[in-house]
Protein backbone atom coordinates (compact mmCIF):
# COMPACT_ATOMS: atom_id res chain seq x y z
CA UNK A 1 25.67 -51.63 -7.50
CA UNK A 2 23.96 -51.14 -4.57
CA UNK A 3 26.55 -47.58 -3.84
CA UNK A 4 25.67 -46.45 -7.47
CA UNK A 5 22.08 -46.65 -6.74
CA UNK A 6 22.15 -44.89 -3.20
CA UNK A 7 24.64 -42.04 -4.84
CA UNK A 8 22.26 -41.32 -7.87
CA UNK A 9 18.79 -41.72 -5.22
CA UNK A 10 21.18 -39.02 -3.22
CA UNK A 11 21.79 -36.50 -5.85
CA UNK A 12 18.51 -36.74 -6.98
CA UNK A 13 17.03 -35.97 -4.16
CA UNK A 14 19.42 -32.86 -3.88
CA UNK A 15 18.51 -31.70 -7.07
CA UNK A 16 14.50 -32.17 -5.68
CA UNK A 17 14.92 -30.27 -2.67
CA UNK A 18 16.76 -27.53 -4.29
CA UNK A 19 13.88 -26.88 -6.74
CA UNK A 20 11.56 -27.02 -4.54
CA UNK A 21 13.31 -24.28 -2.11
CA UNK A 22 13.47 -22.21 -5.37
CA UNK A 23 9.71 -22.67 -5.30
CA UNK A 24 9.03 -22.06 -1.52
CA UNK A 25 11.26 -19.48 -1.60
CA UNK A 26 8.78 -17.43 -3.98
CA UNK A 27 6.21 -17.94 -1.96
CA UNK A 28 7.22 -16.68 0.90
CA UNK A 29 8.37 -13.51 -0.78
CA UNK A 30 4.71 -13.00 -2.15
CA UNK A 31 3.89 -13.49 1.20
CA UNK A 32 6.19 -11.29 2.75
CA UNK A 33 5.27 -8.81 0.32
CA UNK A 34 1.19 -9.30 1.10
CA UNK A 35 2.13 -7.95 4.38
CA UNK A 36 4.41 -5.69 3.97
CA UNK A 37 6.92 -6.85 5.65
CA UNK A 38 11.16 -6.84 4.88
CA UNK A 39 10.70 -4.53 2.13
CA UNK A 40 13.34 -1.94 1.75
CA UNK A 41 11.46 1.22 -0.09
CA UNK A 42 13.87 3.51 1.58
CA UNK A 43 14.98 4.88 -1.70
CA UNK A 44 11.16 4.74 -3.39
CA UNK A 45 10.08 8.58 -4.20
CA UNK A 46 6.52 9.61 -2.59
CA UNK A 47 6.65 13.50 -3.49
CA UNK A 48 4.10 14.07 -5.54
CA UNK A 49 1.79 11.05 -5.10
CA UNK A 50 -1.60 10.95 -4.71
CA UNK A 51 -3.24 7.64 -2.86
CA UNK A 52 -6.55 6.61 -3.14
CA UNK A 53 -8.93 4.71 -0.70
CA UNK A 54 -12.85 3.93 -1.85
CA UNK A 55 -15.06 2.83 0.41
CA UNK A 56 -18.53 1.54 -0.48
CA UNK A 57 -21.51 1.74 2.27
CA UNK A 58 -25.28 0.82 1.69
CA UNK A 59 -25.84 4.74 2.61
CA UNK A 60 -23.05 6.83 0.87
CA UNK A 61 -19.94 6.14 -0.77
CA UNK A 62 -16.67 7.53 0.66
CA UNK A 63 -13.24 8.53 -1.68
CA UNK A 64 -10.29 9.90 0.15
CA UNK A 65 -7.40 10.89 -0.85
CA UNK A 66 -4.11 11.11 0.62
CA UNK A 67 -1.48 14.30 -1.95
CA UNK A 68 2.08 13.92 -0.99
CA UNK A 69 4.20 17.34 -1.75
CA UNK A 70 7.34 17.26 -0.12
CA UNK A 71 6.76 16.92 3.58
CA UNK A 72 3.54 18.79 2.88
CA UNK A 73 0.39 16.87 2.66
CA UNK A 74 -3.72 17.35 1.88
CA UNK A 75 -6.30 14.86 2.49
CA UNK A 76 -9.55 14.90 1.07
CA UNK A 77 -12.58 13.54 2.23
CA UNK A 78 -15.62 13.11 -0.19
CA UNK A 79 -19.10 11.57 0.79
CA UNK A 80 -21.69 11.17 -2.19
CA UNK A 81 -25.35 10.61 -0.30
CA UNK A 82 -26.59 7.89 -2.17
CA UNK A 83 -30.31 8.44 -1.04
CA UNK A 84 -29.84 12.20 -1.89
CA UNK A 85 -27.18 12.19 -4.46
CA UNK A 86 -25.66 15.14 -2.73
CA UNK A 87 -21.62 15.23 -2.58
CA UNK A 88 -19.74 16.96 0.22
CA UNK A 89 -15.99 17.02 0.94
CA UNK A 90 -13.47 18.17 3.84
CA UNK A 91 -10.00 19.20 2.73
CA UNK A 92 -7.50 18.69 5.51
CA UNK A 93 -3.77 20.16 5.11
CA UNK A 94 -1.02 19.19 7.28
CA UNK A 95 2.46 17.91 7.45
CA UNK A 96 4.00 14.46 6.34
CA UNK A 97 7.30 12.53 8.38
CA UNK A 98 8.83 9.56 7.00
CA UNK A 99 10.97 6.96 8.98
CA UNK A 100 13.56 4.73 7.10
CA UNK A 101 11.59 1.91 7.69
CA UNK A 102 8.98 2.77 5.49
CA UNK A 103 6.51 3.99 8.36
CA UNK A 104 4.71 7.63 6.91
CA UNK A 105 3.47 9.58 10.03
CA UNK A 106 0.21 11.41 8.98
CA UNK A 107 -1.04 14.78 10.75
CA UNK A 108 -3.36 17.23 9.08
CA UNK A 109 -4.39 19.68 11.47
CA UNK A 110 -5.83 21.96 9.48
CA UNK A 111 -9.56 22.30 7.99
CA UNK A 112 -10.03 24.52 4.75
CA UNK A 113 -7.59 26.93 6.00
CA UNK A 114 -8.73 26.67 9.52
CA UNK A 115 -6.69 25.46 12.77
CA UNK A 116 -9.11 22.26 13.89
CA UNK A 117 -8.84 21.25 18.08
CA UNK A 118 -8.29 17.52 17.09
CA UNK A 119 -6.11 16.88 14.19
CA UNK A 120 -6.46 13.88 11.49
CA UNK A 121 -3.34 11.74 12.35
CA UNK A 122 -2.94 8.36 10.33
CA UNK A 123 0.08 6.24 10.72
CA UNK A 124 0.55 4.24 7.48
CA UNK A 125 2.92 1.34 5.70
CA UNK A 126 4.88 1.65 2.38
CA UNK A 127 4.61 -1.59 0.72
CA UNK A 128 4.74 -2.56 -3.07
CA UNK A 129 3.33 -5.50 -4.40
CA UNK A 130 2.88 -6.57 -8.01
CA UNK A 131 4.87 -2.75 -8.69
CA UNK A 132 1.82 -1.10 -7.16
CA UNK A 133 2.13 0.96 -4.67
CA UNK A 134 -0.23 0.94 -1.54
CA UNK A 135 -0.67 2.88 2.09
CA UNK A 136 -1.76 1.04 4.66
CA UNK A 137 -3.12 1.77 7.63
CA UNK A 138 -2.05 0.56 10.47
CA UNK A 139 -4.97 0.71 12.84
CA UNK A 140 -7.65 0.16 10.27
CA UNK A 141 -5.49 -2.26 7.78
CA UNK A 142 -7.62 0.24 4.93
CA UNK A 143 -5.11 0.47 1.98
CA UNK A 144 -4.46 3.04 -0.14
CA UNK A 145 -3.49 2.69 -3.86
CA UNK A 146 -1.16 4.86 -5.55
CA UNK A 147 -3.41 6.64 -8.33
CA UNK A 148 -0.37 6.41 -10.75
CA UNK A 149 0.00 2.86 -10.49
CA UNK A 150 -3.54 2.17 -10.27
CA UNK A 151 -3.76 4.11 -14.11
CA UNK A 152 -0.67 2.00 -15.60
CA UNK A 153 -2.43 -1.31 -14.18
CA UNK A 154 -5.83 -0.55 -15.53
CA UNK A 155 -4.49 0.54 -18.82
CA UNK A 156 -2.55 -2.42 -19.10
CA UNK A 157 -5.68 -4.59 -18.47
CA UNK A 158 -7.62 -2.86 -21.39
CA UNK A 159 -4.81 -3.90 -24.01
């Protein structure tokens, strides 16, 4: 009797741990996916995508934007004065290099059409999560949201 009841406390517990692995499991590939981390995006398409990064001060608010054409790229600054309501922007051109592990090398070097001394050079993450695309910095941790995605998501929360 005594066998019976250790071999059915042993499969049980089995059965337990497996489920619970199933669950753990999960979680550490939500995890893994918070940071960005083991994701294979190799094959994920980033010609013509736009990212977007908002940032809210108590003076202005700033909206940049990072468009992807090819190995082509512009980014847009914009600062609306929030004492003076006044907008003004910097477009940036430049060039784009992607590694195959997911690392997108930034450099924009020039200024509405004009060769600038110091070049804007941003070193930034692919990572999905929740099938949204993001950017993220890698020196700032800021993280841009694919404008595509961002539309499908918000669309879906108004149905």
């Amino acid at each position: 009797m005594k066998k019976i009841f250790v071999g059915i406390l042993f499969f049980g517990a089995t059965f337990g741990l497996k489920a619970q692995y199933g669950s753990l499991n999960d979680i550490l590939t939500r995890l893994e996916e918070r940071k960005g981390v083991n994701q294979h995006l190799e094959t994920v398409n980033i010609d013509n995508k736009k990212f977007v990064f908002i940032k809210d001060e108590t003076d202005h608010t700033e909206r940049d934007f990072i468009v992807i054409k090819g190995n082509k790229v512009t980014y847009v600054e914009v600062f609306d004065d929030k004492t003076t309501g006044e907008t003004s922007s910097n477009v940036f051109s430049g060039d784009i290099v992607r590694n195959k592990k997911n690392i997108i090398s930034l450099r924009a070097d020039m200024l509405e059409n004009q060769k600038v001394p110091i070049p804007v050079t941003k070193t930034l993450l692919l990572t999905r999560q929740d099938d949204i695309l993001y950017l993220i910095d890698i020196n700032t941790r800021a993280r841009w949201i694919d404008e595509e995605s961002f539309s499908k998501t918000k669309a879906k929360a108004k149905k």
